[in-house]
N, C-alpha and C. Protein backbone atom coordinates (compact mmCIF):
# COMPACT_ATOMS: atom_id res chain seq x y z
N UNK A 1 -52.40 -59.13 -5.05
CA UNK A 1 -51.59 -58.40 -4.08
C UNK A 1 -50.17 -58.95 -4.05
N UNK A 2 -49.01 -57.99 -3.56
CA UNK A 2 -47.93 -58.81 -3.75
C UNK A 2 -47.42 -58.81 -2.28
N UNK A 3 -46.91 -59.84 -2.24
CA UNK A 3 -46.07 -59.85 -0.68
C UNK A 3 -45.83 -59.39 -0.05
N UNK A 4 -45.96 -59.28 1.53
CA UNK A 4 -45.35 -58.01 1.91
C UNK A 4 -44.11 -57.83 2.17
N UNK A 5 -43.24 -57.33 1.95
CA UNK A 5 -41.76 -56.60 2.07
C UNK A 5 -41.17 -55.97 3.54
N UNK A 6 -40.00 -56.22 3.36
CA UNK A 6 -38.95 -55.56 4.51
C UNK A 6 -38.76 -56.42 4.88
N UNK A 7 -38.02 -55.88 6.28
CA UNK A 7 -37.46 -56.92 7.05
C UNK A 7 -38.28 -58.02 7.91
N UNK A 8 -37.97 -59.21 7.98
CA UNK A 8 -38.84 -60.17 8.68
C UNK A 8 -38.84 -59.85 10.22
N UNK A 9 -40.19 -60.60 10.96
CA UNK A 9 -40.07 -60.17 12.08
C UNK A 9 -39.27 -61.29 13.39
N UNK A 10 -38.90 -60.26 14.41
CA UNK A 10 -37.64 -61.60 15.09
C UNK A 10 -38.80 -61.46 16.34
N UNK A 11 -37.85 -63.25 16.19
CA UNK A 11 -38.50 -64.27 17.18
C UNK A 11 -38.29 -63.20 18.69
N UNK A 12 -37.73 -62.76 18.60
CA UNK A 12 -37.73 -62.00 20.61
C UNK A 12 -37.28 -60.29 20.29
N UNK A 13 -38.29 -59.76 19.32
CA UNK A 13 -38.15 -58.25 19.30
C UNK A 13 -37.36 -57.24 20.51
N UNK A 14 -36.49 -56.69 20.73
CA UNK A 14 -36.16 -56.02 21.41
C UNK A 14 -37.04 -54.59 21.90
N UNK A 15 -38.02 -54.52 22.48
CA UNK A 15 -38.92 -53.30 22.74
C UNK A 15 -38.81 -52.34 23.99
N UNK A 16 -38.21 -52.78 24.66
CA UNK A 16 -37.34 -51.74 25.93
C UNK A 16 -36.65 -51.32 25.55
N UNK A 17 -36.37 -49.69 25.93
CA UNK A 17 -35.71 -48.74 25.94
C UNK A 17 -35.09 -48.55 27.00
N UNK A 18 -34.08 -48.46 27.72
CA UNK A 18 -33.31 -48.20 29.09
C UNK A 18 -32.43 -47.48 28.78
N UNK A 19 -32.27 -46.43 28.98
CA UNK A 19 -31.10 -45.15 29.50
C UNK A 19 -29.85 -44.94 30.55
N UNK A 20 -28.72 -44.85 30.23
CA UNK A 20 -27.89 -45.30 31.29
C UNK A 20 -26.83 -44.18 30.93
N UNK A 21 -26.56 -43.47 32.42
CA UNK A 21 -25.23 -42.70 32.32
C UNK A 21 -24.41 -43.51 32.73
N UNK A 22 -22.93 -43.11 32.09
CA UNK A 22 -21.43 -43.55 32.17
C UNK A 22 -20.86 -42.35 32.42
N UNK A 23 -19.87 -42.82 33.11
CA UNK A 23 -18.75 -41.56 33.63
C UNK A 23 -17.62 -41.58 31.98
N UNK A 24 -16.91 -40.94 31.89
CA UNK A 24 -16.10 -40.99 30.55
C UNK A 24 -14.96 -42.24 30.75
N UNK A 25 -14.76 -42.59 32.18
CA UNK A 25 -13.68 -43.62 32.28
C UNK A 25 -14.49 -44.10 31.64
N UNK A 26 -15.86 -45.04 32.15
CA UNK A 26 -16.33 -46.45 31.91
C UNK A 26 -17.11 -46.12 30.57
N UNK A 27 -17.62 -45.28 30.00
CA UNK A 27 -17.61 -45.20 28.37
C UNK A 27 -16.83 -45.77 27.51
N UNK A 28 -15.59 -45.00 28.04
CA UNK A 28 -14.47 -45.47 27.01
C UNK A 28 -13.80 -46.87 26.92
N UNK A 29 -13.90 -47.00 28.19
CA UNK A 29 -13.94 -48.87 28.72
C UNK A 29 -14.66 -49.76 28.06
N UNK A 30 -16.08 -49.04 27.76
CA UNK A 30 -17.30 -50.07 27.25
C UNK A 30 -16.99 -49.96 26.06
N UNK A 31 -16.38 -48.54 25.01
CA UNK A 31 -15.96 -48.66 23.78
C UNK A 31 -15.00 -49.13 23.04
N UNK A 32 -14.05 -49.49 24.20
CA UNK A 32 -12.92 -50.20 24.12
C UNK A 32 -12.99 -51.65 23.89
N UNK A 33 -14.19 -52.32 24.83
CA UNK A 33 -14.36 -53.70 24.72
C UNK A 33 -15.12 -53.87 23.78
N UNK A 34 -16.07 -52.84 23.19
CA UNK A 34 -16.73 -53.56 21.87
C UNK A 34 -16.22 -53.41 20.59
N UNK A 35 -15.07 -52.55 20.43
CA UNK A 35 -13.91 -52.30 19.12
C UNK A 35 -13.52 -53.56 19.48
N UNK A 36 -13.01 -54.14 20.43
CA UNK A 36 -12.02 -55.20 20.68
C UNK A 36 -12.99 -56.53 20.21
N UNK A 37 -13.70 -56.94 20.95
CA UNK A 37 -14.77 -57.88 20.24
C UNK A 37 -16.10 -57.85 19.44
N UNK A 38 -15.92 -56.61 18.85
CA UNK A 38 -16.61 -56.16 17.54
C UNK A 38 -18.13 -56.40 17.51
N UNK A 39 -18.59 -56.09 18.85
CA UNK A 39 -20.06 -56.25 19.52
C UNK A 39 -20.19 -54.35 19.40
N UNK A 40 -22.06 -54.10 19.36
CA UNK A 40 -22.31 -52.91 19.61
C UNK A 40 -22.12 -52.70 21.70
N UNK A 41 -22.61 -51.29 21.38
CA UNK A 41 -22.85 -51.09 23.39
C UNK A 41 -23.47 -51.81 23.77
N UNK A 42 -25.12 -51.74 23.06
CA UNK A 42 -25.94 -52.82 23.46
C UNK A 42 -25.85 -54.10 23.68
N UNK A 43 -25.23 -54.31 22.71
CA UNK A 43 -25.08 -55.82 22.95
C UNK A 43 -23.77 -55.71 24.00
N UNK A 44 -23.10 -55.73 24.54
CA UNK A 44 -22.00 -55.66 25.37
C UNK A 44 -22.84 -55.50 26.88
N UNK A 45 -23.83 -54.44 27.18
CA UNK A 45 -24.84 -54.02 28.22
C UNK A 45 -25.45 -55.51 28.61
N UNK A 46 -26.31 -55.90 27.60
CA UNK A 46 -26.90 -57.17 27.68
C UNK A 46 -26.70 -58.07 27.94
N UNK A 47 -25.02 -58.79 27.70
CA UNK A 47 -24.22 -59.71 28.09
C UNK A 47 -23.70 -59.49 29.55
N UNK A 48 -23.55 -58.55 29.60
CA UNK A 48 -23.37 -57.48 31.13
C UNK A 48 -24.00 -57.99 32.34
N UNK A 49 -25.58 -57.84 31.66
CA UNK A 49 -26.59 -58.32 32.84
C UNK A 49 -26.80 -59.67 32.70
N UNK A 50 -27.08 -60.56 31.57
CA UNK A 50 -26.74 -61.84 31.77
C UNK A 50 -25.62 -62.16 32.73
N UNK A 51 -24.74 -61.81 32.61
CA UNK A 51 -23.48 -62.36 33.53
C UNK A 51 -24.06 -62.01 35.11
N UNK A 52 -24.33 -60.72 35.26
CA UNK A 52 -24.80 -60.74 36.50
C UNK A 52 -25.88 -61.84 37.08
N UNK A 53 -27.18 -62.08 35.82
CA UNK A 53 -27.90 -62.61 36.83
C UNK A 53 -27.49 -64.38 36.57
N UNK A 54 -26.46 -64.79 35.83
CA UNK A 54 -26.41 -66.06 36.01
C UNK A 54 -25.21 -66.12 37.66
N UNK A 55 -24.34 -65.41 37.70
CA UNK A 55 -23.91 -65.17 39.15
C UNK A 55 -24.97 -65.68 40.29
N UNK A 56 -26.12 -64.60 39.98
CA UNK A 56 -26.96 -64.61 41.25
C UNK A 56 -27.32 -65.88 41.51
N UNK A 57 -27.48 -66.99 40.47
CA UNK A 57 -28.33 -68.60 40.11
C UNK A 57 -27.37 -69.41 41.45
């Protein structure tokens, strides 16, 4: 048999799906900051709520 192939699997799979409306200001805001530091939405969202909940600490 030969190995199995593709991509390897990650240590903390991303498996939630969450849906979120934006008004077109804060779209373009969020697309603005991830052209600027060359992050996707997601990842920009994620850092988002980190920041919030280390606040809350």
């Amino acid at each position: 048999m030969s190995p199995r192939t593709g991509r390897p699997k990650s240590d903390n799979p991303k498996e939630i799906d969450v849906k979120v409306r934006f008004d077109k200001a804060t779209n373009n805001r969020l697309l603005d900051y991830c052209e600027e530091h060359n992050i996707t939405r997601a990842e920009a969202i994620r850092r988002g709520v980190d920041l919030l909940l280390e606040q809350k600490k």
